[in-house]
Every structure is written in C-alpha cells, then in structure tokens.
Protein backbone atom coordinates (compact mmCIF):
# COMPACT_ATOMS: atom_id res chain seq x y z
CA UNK A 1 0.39 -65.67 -11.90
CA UNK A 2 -0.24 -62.60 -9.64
CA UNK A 3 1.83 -59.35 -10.24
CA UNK A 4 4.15 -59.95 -6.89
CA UNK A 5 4.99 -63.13 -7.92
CA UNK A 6 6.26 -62.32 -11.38
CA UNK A 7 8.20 -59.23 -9.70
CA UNK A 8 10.00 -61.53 -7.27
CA UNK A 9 10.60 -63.88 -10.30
CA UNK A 10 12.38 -60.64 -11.82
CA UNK A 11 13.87 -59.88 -8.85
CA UNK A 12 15.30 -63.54 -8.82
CA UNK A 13 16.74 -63.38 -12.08
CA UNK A 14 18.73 -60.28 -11.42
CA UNK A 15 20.37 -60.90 -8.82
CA UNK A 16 21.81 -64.21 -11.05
CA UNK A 17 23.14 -61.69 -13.37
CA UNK A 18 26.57 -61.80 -13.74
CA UNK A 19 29.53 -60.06 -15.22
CA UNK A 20 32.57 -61.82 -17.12
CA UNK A 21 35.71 -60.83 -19.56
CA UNK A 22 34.13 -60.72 -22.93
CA UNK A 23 34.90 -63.70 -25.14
CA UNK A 24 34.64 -64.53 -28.64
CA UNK A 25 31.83 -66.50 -28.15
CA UNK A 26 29.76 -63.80 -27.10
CA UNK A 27 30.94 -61.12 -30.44
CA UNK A 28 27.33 -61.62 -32.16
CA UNK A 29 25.06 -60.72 -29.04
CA UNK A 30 27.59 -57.75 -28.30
CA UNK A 31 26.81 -56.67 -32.07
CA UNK A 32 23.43 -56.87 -31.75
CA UNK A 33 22.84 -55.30 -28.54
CA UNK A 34 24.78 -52.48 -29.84
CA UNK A 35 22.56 -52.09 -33.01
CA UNK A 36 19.66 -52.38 -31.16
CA UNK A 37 20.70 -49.51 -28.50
CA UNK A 38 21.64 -47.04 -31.12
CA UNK A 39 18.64 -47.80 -33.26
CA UNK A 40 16.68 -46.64 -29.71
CA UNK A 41 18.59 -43.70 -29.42
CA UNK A 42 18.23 -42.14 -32.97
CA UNK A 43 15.70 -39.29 -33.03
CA UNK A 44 13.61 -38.73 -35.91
CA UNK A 45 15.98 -37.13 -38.97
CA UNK A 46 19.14 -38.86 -38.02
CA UNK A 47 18.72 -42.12 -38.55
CA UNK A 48 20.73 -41.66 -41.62
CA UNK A 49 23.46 -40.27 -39.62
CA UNK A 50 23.09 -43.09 -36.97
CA UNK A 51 23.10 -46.05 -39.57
CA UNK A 52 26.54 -44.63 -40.61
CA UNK A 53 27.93 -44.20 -36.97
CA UNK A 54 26.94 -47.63 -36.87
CA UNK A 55 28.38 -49.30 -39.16
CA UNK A 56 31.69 -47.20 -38.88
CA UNK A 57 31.96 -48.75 -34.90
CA UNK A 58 31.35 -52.13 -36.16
CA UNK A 59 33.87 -51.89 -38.68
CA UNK A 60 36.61 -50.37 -36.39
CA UNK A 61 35.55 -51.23 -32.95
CA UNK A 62 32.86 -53.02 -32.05
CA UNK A 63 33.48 -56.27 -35.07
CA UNK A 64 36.90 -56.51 -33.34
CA UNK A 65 36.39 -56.57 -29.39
CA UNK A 66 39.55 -58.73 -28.57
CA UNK A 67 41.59 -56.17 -30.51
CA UNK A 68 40.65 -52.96 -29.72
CA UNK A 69 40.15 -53.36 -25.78
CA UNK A 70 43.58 -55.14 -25.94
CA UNK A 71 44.22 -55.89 -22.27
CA UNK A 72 48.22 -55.32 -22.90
CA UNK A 73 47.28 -52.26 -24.15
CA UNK A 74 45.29 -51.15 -20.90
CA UNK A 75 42.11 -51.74 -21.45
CA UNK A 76 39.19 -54.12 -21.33
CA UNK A 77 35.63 -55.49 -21.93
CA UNK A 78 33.22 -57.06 -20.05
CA UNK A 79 29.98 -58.58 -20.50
CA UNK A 80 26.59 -59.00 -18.21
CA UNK A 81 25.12 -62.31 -18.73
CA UNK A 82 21.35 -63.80 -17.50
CA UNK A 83 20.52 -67.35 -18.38
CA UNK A 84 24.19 -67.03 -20.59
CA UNK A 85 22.40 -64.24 -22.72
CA UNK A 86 24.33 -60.88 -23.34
CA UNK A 87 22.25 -58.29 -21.25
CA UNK A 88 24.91 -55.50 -21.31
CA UNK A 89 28.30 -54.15 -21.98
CA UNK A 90 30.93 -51.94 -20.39
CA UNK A 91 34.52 -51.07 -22.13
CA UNK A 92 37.27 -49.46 -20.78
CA UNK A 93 40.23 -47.66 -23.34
CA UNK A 94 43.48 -46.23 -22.43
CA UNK A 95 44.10 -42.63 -22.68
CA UNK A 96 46.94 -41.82 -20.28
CA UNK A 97 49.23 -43.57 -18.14
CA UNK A 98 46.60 -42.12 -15.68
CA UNK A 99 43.19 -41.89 -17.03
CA UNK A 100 40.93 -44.03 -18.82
CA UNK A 101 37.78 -43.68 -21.12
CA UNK A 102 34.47 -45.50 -20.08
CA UNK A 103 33.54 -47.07 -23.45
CA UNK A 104 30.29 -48.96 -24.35
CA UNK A 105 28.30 -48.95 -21.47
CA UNK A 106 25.15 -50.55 -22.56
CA UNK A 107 22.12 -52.11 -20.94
CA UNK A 108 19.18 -54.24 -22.93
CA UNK A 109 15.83 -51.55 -22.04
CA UNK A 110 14.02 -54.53 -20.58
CA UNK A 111 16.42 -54.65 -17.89
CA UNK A 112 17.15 -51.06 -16.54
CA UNK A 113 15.32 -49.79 -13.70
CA UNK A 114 16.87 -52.98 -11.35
CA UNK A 115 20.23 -51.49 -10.35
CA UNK A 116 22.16 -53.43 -12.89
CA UNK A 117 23.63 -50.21 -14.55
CA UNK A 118 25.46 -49.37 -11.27
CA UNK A 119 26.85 -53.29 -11.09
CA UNK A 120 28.43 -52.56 -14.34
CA UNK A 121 29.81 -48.92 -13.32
CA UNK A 122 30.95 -50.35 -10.33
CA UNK A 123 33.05 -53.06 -12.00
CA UNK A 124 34.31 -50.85 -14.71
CA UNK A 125 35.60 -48.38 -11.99
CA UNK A 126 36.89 -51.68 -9.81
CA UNK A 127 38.52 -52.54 -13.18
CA UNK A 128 39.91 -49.47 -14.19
CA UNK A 129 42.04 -49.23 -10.39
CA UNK A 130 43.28 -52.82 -10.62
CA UNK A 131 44.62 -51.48 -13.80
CA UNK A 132 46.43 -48.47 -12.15
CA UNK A 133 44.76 -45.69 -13.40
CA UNK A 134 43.62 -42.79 -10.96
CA UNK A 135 41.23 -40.97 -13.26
CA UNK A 136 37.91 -41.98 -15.43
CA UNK A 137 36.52 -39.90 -18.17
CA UNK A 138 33.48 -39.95 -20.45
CA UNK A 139 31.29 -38.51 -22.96
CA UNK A 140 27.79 -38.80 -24.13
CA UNK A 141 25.60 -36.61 -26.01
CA UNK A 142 22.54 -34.61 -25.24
CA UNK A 143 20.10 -37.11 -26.23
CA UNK A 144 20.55 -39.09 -23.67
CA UNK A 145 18.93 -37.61 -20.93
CA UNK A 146 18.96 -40.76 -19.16
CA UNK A 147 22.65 -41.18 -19.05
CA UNK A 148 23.42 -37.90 -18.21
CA UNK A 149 21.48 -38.11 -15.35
CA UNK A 150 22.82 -41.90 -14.16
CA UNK A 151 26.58 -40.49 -14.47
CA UNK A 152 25.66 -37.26 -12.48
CA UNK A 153 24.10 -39.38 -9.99
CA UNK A 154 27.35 -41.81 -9.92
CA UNK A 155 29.62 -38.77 -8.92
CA UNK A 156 31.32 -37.78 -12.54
CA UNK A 157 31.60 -34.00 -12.31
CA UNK A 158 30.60 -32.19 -16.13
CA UNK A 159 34.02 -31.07 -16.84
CA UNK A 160 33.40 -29.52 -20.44
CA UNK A 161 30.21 -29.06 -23.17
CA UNK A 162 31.39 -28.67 -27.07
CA UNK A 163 29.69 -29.37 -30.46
CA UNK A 164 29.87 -32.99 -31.87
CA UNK A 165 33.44 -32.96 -34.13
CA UNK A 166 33.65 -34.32 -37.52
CA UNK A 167 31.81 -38.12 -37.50
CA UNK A 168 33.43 -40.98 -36.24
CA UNK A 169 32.80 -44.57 -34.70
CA UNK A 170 32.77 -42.39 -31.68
CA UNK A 171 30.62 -39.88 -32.28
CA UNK A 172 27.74 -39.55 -34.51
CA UNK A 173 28.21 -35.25 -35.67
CA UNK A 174 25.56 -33.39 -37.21
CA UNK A 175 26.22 -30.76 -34.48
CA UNK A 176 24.85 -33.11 -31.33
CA UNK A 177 26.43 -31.53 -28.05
CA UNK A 178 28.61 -33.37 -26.49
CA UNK A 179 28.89 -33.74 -22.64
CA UNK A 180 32.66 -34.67 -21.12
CA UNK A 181 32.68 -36.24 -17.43
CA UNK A 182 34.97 -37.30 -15.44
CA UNK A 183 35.83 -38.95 -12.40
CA UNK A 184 38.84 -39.42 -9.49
CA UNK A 185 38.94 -43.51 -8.81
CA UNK A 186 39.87 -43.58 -5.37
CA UNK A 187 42.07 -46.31 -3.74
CA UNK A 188 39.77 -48.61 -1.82
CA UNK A 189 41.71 -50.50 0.09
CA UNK A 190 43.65 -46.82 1.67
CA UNK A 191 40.40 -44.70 1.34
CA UNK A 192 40.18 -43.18 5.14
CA UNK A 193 37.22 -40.68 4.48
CA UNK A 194 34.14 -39.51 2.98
CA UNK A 195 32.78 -36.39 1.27
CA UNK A 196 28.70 -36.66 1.62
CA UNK A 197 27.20 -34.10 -0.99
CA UNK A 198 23.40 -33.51 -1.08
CA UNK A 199 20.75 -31.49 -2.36
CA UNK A 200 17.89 -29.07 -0.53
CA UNK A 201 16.10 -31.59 1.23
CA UNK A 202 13.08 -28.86 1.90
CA UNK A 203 12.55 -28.56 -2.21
CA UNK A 204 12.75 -32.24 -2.12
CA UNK A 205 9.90 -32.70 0.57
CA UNK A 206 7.68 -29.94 -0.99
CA UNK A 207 7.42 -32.40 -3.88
CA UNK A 208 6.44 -35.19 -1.29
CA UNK A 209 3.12 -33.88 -1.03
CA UNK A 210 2.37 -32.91 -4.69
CA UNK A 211 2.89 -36.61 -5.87
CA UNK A 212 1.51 -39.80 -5.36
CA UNK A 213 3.92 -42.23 -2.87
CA UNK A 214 4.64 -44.05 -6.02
CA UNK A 215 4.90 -41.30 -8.67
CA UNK A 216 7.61 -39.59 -5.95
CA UNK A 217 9.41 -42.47 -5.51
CA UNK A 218 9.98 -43.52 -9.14
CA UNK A 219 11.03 -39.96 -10.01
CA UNK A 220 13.83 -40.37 -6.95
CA UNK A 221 14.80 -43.63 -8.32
CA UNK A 222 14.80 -42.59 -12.25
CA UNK A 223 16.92 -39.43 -10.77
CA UNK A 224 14.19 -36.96 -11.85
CA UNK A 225 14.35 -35.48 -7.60
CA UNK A 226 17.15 -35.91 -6.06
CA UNK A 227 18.39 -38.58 -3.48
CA UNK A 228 17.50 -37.53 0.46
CA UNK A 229 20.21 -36.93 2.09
CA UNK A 230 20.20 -39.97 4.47
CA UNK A 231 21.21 -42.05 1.34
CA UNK A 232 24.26 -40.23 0.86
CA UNK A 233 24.64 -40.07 4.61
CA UNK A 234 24.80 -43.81 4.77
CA UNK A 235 25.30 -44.72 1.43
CA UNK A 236 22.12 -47.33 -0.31
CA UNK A 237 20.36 -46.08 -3.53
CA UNK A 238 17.43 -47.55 -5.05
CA UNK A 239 17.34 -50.56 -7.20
CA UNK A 240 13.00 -51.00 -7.70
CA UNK A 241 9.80 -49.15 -6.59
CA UNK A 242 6.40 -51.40 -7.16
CA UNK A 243 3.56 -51.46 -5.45
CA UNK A 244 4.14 -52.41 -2.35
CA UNK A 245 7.57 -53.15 -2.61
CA UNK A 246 10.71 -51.18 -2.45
CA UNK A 247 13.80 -52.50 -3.04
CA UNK A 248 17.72 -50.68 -1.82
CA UNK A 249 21.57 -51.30 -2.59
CA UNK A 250 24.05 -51.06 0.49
CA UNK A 251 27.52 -51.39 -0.25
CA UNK A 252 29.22 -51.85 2.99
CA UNK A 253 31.86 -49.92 4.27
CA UNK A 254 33.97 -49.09 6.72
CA UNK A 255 32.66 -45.52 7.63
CA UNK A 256 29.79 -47.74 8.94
CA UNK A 257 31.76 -49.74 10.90
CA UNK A 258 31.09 -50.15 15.23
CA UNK A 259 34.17 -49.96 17.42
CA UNK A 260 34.79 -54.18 17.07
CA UNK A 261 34.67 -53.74 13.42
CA UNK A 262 31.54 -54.28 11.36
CA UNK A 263 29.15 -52.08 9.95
CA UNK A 264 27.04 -50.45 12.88
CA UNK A 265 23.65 -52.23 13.76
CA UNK A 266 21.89 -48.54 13.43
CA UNK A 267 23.28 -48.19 9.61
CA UNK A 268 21.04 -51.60 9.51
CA UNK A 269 18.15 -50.54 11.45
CA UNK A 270 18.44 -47.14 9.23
CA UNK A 271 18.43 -48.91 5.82
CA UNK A 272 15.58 -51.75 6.65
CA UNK A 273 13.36 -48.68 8.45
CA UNK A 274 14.10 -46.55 5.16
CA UNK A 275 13.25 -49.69 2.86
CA UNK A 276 10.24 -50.43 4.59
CA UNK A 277 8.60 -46.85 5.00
CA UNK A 278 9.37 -46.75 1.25
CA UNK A 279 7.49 -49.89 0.51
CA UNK A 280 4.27 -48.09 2.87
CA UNK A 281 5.10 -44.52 1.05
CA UNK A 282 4.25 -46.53 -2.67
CA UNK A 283 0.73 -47.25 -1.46
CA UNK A 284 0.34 -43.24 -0.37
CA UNK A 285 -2.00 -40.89 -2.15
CA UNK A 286 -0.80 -37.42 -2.99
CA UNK A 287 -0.90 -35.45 -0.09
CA UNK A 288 -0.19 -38.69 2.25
CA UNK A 289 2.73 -39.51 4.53
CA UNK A 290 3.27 -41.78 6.99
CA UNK A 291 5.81 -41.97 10.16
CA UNK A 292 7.62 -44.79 11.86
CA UNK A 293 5.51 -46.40 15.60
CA UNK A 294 7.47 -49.14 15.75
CA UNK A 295 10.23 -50.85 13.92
CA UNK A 296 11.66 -54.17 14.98
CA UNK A 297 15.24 -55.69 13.93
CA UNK A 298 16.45 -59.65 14.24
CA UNK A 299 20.23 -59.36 13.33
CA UNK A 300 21.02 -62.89 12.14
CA UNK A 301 25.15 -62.30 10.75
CA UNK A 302 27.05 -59.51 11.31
CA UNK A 303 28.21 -57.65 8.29
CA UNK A 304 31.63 -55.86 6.99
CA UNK A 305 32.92 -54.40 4.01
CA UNK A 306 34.08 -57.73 2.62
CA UNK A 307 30.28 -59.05 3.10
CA UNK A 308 30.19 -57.15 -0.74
CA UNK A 309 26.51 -55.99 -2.73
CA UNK A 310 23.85 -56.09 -0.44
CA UNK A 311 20.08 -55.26 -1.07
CA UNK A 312 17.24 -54.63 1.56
CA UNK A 313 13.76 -55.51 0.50
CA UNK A 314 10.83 -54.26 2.28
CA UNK A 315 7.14 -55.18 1.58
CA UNK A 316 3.48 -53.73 2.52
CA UNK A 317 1.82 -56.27 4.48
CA UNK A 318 -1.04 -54.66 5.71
CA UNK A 319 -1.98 -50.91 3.81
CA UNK A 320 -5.06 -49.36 6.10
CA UNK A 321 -6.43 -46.30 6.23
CA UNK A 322 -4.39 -44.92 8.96
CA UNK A 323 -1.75 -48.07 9.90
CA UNK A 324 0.67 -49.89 7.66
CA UNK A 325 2.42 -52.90 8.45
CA UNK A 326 5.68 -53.87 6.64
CA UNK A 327 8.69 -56.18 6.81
CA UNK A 328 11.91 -56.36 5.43
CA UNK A 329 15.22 -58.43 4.83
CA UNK A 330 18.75 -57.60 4.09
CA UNK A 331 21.03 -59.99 2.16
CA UNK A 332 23.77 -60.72 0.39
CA UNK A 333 24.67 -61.41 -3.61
CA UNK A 334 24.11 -65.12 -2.83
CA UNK A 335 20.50 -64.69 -1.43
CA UNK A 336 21.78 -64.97 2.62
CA UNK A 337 19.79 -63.18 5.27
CA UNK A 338 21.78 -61.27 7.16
CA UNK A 339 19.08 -59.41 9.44
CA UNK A 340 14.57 -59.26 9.29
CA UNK A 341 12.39 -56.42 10.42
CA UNK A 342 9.34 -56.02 11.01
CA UNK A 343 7.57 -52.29 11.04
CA UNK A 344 4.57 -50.20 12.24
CA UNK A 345 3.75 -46.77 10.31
CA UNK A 346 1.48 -43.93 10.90
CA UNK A 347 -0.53 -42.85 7.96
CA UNK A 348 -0.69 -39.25 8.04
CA UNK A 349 -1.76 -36.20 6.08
CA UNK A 350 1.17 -33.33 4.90
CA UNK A 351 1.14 -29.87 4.82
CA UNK A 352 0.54 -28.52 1.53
C-alpha cells in the first residue's frame, strides 16, 4: 500500500472520531490513557515524583470519573472514541458560579498532529457555555512545551507563572513552574464581532525562504512560526501537512457571511486557493515559492454557520520544475462536498 493511500486511510478514520459523555464502561481505557500520558511526560529524575502524582489522581480523581466531574455539581467528562477505543479525554470542574477549570485534556501520541486536540477544546468550551459559565481557566507546567503552545494558539491569555505548590493529584511539585491561562467563553449564538490578532507577517516570510516547503509548513502547523495572518483573517487552521497534501479546518461563521446569508463564495475561493498552494508549497525546496496563475472553483452547496466542522483538502497533482497543478475539496463532518477546485501555480525563486 502506497504512502497516500494509507494517509487518506488516516484521514478516514479521523474524521469518524467522535466525542461522547464518559461512561462507566469506558473507566479502564480512561485509566490507562492517563498512565500512559504521564509516563510520556516524566523527564529523567522524576519519575519517582510522577509515579506518586499518579497514583494520588487515580485514587482521588481519575478511579472515580462519575463522581468527581459530577454533572449536578457543574462539571463534566467526555471521551473521544475511534473504532469504540478511548483516544482522548477532556474534563471540565467547577470553580465559580462563573468560571470553570479545563481538566484532563488528553490525546493518545499516535493521534495528534490531525486537528483532533482542537475538536476536544472546542467541545469542552461548547460545554462549559451550555453550562453557564463565562470564563475558562487552566494550568500546565513547563514541560509541556507542546501544550503551552496549543493553548496560546487557542486564544488563553498567560494570566500568572508560580512555583509548583506542595504535591497533589493536581500537580506533581518538586518546584516544576506552573503556567495559569485563561479564557472569556463568548456567547455564540449573540456574538456580533471579531477581534483578529496576528503576528509580523515579514519575520514570518523571512523564514519562508530559509526552510524547505515542508519543514515551514510543519513548524506553522506544530505552532513553532506563527499562523499568517489570512488564517486569523478568515478563520481555518491546519489539521495535516504531507507530501503533497495539505489539509485545513473552517469553522463557519457569520462574519463570513454574503448579504443573502451564507458564508461568502471568496472566504471559499480563499481557503481552497490557500489549501492548495499549501499542498504545492510541501513539494518546495528551500529557497522556493510559488504564486497562484489560475485557480478554478465549482460551488456545489452553499454553506452557513449551522453547516458545522468543515475541512478543505488540497493535493499536488502535477509538481514540475516551474508549474504545479493542484486540486482541492471542501466538506463537511459527514464526508459531503460542498465545493472542488482546481489550481495552477508558478514555481518561483525568493529573495534571500
């Protein structure tokens, strides 16, 4: 089996992923998964002090889900199943009448990278407002460099820094630094604007040319460079970077929406272009870029904010020397198409 075909596989069984109220049924994966991750995280000298965190968060939290994230209490627990296996986790616990703690937020290692961690953000925070509360808040320590980069990247603003506190199924001590986020849940349903934040895009295209189309766009992905600011503009982030391949998240809105009331068909044409001039920029050598001929749209269903998840693919069909060819699709959770494109790039060489 070739190397796209087990990607699209992957890509297949992701998108069947799904998240449900944790049950009893599923306590012994949720223990495991949870041994497993903090096994992972515990650096060399502390796994003494990790084996104890451990088992002090199985004995008061994590061997009694159902109890501690008491839904009459305010709070909750969710699971992400594949093939009805536990892949990940995400807890919510009461503080105050208006905040709540993100608890548990887990993901097996074999499945990050595909966009799943924002699924279960985004149905914590979805979650967490159907539940009344206004605020989130977090903490994580300095080990783990890829979480504090995901949360920065999901909008929690650092609100504090401290040494770890005395041990406790919360926190592992032995002076670890602590990071505390947090994060204003905004009503859907009444939200009427949007703040678009972004970094230097001219320190972001300097390191276009340094790096290999790939290497660049798995350190944008990973959230080693930041976003450009188009994605924020519009708002899709990216889910995969192969070879070839590139694969973004739209979450429609209605700051995209036309005057008749659906998202605009430019916001389209603007993802599917962006998807498949990523797919082109994978195949790029360092010091390569390429630039948009011709790009070609077939809208097939128009789409609003009640459409829900969507994800544009776009794929190299033809890689040349100094013309690309690429297509793309845009659907929905379910798999349906709701527009194809079809794209001619310019290979070109950047400034250094």
């Amino acid at each position: 089996m070739g190397s796209h075909a087990r990607a699209s596989i992957a890509e297949l069984q992701t998108t069947r992923a799904e998240i449900i109220p944790y049950q009893p049924s599923h306590a012994d994966a949720v223990r495991s998964l949870f041994v497993e991750i903090n096994h992972e995280l515990a650096p060399p000298g502390m796994e003494r002090a990790f084996a104890d965190y451990v088992e002090r968060a199985l004995t008061k939290e994590i061997g009694d889900v159902a109890g501690y994230y008491d839904r009459q209490g305010g709070n909750g627990f969710w699971v992400m199943l594949l093939n009805d296996s536990v892949i990940g986790m995400v807890g919510l616990e009461r503080q105050t009448s208006e905040a709540v703690e993100l608890r548990r937020m887990y993901l097996n290692k074999a499945f990050r990278g595909r966009g799943l961690a924002d699924r279960l953000l985004d149905r914590a925070e979805a979650e967490a407002r159907t539940l009344g509360y206004h605020l989130m808040v977090l903490s994580t320590a300095e080990i783990q460099l890829g979480a504090l980069t995901f949360y920065r990247r999901a909008g929690f603003q650092e609100v504090r820094r401290e040494a770890a506190q005395e041990p406790s199924h919360k926190i592992v001590g032995s002076g670890l630094e602590r990071f505390f986020f947090e994060k204003k849940l905004t009503t859907v349903a009444h939200r009427r604007e949007r703040i678009v934040r972004w970094d230097d895009p001219i320190a972001l295209a300097k390191s276009v040319a340094m790096m290999s189309g790939y290497d660049f766009l798995q350190a944008v992905r990973d959230g080693n460079l930041p976003l450009p600011p188009i994605c924020h503009l519009i708002g899709f982030r990216f889910e995969a970077i192969k070879d070839g391949l590139a694969i973004v998240a739209l979450m429609p809105d209605e700051a995209q929406y036309n005057p008749i009331g659906s998202v605009h068909g430019g916001v389209i044409a603007t993802v599917l272009d962006s998807v498949m001039g990523c797919a082109v920029h994978t195949k790029l050598a360092k010091g390569s870029g390429y630039t948009t001929l011709e790009i070609k749209v077939n809208y097939l269903r128009a789409v609003n904010r009640d459409t829900g998840p969507m994800r544009a693919t776009g794929r190299v069909i033809h890689a040349g020397r100094r013309i690309a060819v690429a297509e793309g699709s845009l659907v929905d959770a379910s798999g349906k198409r709701y527009a194809q494109s079809s794209t001619t790039c310019l290979v070109l060489e950047l400034p250094q």
